[in-house]
C-alpha atoms as a PDB file:
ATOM      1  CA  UNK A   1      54.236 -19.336 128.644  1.00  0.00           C
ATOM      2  CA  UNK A   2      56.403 -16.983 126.159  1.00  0.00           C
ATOM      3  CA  UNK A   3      58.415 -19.144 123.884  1.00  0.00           C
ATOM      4  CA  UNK A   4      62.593 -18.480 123.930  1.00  0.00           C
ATOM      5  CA  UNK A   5      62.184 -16.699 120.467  1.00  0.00           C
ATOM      6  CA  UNK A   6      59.458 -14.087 122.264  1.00  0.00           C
ATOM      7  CA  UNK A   7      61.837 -13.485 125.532  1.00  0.00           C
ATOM      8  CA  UNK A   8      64.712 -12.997 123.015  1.00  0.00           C
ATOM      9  CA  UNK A   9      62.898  -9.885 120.219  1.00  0.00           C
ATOM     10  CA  UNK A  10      61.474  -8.296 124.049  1.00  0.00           C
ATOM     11  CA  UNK A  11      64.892  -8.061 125.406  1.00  0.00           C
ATOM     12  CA  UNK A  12      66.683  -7.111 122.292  1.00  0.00           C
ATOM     13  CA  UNK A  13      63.800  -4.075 121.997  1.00  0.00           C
ATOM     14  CA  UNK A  14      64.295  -3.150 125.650  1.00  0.00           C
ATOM     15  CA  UNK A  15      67.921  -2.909 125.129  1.00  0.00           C
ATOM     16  CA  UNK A  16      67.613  -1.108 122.023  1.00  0.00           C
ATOM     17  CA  UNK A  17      64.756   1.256 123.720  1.00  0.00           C
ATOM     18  CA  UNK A  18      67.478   1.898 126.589  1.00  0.00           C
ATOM     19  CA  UNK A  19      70.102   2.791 124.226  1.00  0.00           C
ATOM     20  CA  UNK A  20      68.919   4.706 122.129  1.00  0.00           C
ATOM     21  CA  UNK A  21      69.378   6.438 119.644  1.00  0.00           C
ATOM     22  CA  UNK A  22      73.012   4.635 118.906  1.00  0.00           C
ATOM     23  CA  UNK A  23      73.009   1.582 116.206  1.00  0.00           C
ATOM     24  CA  UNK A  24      73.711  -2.084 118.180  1.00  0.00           C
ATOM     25  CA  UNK A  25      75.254  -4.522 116.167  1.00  0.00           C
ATOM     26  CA  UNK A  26      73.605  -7.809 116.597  1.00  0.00           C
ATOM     27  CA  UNK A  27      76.688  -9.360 118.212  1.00  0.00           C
ATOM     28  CA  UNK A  28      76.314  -5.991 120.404  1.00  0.00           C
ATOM     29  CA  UNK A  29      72.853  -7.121 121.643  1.00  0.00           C
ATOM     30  CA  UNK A  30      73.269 -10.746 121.475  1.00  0.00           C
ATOM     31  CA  UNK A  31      75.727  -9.899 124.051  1.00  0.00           C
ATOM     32  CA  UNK A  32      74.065  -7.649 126.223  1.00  0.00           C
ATOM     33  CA  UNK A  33      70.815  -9.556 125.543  1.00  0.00           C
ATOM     34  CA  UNK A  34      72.267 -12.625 126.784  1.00  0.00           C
ATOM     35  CA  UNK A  35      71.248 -14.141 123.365  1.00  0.00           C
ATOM     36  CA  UNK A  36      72.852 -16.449 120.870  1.00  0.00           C
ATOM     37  CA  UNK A  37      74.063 -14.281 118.121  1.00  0.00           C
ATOM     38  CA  UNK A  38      72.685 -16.118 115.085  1.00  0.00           C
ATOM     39  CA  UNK A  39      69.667 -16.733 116.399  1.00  0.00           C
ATOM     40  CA  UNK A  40      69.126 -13.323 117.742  1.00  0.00           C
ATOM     41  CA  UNK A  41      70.206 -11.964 114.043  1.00  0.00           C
ATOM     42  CA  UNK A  42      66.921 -14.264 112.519  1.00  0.00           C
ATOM     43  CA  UNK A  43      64.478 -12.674 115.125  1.00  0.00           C
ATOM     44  CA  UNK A  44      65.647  -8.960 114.562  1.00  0.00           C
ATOM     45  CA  UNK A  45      65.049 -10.158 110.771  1.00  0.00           C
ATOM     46  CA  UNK A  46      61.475 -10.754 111.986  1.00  0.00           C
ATOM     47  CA  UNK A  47      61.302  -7.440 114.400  1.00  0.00           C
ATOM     48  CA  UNK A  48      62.717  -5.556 111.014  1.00  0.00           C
ATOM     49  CA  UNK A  49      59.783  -7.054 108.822  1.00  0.00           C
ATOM     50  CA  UNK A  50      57.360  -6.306 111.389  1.00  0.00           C
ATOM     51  CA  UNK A  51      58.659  -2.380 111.039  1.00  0.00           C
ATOM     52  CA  UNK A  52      59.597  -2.915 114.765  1.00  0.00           C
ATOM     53  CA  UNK A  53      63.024  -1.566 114.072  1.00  0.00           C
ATOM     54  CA  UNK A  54      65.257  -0.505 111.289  1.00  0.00           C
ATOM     55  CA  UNK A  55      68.673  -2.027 110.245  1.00  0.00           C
ATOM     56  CA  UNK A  56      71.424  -0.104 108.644  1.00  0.00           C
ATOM     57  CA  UNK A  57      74.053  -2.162 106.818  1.00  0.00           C
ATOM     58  CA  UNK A  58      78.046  -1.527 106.753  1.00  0.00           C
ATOM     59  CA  UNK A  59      80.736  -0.111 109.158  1.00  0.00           C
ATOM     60  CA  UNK A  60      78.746   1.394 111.700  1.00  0.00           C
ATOM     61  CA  UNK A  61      75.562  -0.136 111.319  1.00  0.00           C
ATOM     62  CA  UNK A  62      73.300  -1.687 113.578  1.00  0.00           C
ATOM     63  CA  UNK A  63      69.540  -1.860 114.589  1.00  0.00           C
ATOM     64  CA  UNK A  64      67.620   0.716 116.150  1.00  0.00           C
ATOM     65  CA  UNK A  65      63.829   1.216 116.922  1.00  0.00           C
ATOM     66  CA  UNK A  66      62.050   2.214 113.713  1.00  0.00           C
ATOM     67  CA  UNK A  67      59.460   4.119 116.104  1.00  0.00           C
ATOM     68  CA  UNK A  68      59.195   5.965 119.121  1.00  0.00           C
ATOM     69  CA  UNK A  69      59.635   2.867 122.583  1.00  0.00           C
ATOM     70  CA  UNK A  70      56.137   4.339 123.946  1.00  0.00           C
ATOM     71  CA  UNK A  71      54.411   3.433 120.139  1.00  0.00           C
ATOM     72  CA  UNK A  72      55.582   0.018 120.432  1.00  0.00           C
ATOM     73  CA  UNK A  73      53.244  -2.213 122.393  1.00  0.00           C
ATOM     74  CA  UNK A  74      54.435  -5.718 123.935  1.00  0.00           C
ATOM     75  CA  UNK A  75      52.169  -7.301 121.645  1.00  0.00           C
ATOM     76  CA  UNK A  76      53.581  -6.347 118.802  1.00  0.00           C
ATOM     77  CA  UNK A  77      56.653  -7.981 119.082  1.00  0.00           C
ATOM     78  CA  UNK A  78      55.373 -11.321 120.333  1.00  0.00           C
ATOM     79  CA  UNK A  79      52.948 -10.696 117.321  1.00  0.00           C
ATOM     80  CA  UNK A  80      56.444 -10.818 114.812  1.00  0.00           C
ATOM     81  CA  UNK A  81      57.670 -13.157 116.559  1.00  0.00           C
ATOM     82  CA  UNK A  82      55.637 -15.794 118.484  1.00  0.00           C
ATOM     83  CA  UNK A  83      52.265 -14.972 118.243  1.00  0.00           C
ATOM     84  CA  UNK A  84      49.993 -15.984 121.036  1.00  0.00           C
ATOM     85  CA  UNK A  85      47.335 -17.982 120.060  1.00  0.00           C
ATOM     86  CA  UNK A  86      43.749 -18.171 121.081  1.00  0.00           C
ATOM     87  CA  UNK A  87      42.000 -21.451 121.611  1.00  0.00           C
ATOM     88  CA  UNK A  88      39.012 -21.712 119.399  1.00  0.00           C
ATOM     89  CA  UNK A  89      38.474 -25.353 118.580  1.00  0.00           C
ATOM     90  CA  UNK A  90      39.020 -28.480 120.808  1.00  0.00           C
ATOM     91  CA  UNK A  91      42.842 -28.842 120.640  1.00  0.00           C
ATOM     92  CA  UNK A  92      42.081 -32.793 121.190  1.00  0.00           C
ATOM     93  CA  UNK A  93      40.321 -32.966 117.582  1.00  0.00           C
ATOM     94  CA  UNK A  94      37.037 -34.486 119.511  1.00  0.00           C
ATOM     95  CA  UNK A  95      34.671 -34.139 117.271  1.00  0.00           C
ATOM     96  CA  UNK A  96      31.802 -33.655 120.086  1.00  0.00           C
ATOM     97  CA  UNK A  97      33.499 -30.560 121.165  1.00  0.00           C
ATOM     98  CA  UNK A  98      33.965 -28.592 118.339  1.00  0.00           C
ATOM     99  CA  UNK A  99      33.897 -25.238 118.729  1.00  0.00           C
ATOM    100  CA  UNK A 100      32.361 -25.573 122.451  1.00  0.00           C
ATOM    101  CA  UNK A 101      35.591 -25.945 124.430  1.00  0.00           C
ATOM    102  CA  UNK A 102      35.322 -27.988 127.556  1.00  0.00           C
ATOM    103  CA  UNK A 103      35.572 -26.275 131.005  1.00  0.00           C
ATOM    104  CA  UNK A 104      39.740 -26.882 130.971  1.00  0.00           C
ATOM    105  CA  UNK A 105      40.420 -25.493 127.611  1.00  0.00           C
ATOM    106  CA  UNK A 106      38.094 -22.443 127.926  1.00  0.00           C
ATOM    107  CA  UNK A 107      39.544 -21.382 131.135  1.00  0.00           C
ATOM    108  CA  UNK A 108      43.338 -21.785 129.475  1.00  0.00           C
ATOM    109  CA  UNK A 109      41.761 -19.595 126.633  1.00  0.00           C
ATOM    110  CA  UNK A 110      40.410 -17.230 129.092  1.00  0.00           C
ATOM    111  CA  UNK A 111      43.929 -17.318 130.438  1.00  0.00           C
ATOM    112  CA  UNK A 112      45.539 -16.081 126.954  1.00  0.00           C
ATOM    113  CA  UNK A 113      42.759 -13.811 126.299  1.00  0.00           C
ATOM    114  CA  UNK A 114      44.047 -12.155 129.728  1.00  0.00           C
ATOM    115  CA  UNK A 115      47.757 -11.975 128.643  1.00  0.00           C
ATOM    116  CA  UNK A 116      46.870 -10.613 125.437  1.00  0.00           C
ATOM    117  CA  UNK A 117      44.861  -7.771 126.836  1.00  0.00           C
ATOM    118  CA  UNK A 118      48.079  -7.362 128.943  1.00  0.00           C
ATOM    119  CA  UNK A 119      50.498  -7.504 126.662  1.00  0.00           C
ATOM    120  CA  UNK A 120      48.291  -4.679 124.170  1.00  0.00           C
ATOM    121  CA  UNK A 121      48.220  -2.494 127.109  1.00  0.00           C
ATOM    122  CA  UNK A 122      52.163  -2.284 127.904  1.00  0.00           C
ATOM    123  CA  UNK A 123      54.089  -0.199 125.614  1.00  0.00           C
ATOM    124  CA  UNK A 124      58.230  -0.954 125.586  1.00  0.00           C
ATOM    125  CA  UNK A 125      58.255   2.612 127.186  1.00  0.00           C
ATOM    126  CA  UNK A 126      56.345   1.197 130.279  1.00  0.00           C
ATOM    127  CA  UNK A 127      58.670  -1.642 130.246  1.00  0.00           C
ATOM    128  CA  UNK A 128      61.942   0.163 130.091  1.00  0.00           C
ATOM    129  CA  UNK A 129      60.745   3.606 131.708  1.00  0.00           C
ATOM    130  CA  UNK A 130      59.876   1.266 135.127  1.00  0.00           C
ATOM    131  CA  UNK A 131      60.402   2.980 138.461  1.00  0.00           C
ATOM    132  CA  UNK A 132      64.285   2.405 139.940  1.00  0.00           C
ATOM    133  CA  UNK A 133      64.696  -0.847 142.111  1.00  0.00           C
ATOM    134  CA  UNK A 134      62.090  -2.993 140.521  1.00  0.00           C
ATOM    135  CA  UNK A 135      64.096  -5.278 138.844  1.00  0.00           C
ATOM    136  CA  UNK A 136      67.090  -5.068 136.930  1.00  0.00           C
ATOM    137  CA  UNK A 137      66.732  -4.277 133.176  1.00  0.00           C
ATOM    138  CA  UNK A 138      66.351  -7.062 130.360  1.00  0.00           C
ATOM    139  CA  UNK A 139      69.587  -6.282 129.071  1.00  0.00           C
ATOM    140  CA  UNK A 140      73.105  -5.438 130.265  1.00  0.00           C
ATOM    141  CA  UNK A 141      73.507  -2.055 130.030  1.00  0.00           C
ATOM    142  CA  UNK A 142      76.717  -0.449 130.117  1.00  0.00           C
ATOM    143  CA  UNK A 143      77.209   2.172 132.835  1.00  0.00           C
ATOM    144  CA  UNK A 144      78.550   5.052 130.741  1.00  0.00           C
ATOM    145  CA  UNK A 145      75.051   4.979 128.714  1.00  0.00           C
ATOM    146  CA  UNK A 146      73.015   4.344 132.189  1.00  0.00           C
ATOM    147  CA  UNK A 147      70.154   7.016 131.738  1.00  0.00           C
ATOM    148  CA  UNK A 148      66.583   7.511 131.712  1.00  0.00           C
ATOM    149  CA  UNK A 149      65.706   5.372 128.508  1.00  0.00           C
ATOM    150  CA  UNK A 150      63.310   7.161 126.730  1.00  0.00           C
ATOM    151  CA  UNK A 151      61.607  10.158 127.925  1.00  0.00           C
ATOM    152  CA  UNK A 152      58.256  10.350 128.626  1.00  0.00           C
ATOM    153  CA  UNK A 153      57.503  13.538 126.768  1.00  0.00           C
ATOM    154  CA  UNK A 154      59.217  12.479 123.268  1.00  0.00           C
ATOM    155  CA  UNK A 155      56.684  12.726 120.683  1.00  0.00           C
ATOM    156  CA  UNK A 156      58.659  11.305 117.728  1.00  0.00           C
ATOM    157  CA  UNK A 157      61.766   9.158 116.994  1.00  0.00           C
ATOM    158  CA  UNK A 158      64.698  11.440 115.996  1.00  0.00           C
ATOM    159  CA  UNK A 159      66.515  11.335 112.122  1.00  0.00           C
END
């Protein structure tokens, strides 16, 4: 349902989330992420135009988030990225249906209605602040930085 491109900017977030607040290169998170590099360097273009997160150029640059992980809802990245899109015409072009989509299409538009709603609802805090033993995390996270991501009270990103 997600394209690549969406799975890629929500892993490279939840690996930024869990390490911050140090700089990742892109070749750091391509890495970790499990991404190709140069295509994970054009969608944390888009994440950076989105005001997602903020690059820093030169030795010892990187990307980190540009706001707090629990301000940052899942649907704001797919939004830079690979925005989900609602079905509002007849995606056959028949002319009869117009705007009145047939019982199929409606109930795939309900469908995307429903993971929009739960995609605005999840914040990356939510994501990356998951109870233990769930699942593992997005990303590859090395074991010296293995710590509660982001926590729960933090009210602002720090300078």
């Amino acid at each position: 349902m997600l394209s690549q491109t969406a799975e890629y900017a929500l892993r490279a977030l939840a690996c930024l989330a869990l390490e911050e607040p140090a700089l990742l290169s892109a070749a750091q998170l391509a890495e970790r992420t499990q991404a190709p590099v140069d295509y994970l360097a054009k969608v944390l273009q888009q994440l950076a135009s989105a005001e997602l997160i903020q690059g820093k150029r030169g030795v010892g640059g990187g990307y980190r988030l540009a706001r707090p992980a629990a301000a940052i809802r899942l649907l704001d990245a797919l939004n830079a990225v690979a925005p989900l899109q609602r079905i509002e015409r007849c995606p056959l072009g028949l002319r009869e249906h117009g705007a009145n989509l047939c019982p199929l299409h409606r109930k795939m538009d309900e469908a995307i209605a429903a993971v929009i709603a739960v995609f605005e609802g999840v914040t990356l805090a939510d994501i990356v602040n998951a109870p233990e033993g769930v699942s593992a995390p997005l990303c590859e996270v090395r074991p010296a930085t293995l710590r509660p991501a982001v926590p729960r009270d933090r009210a602002s990103h720090p300078d």
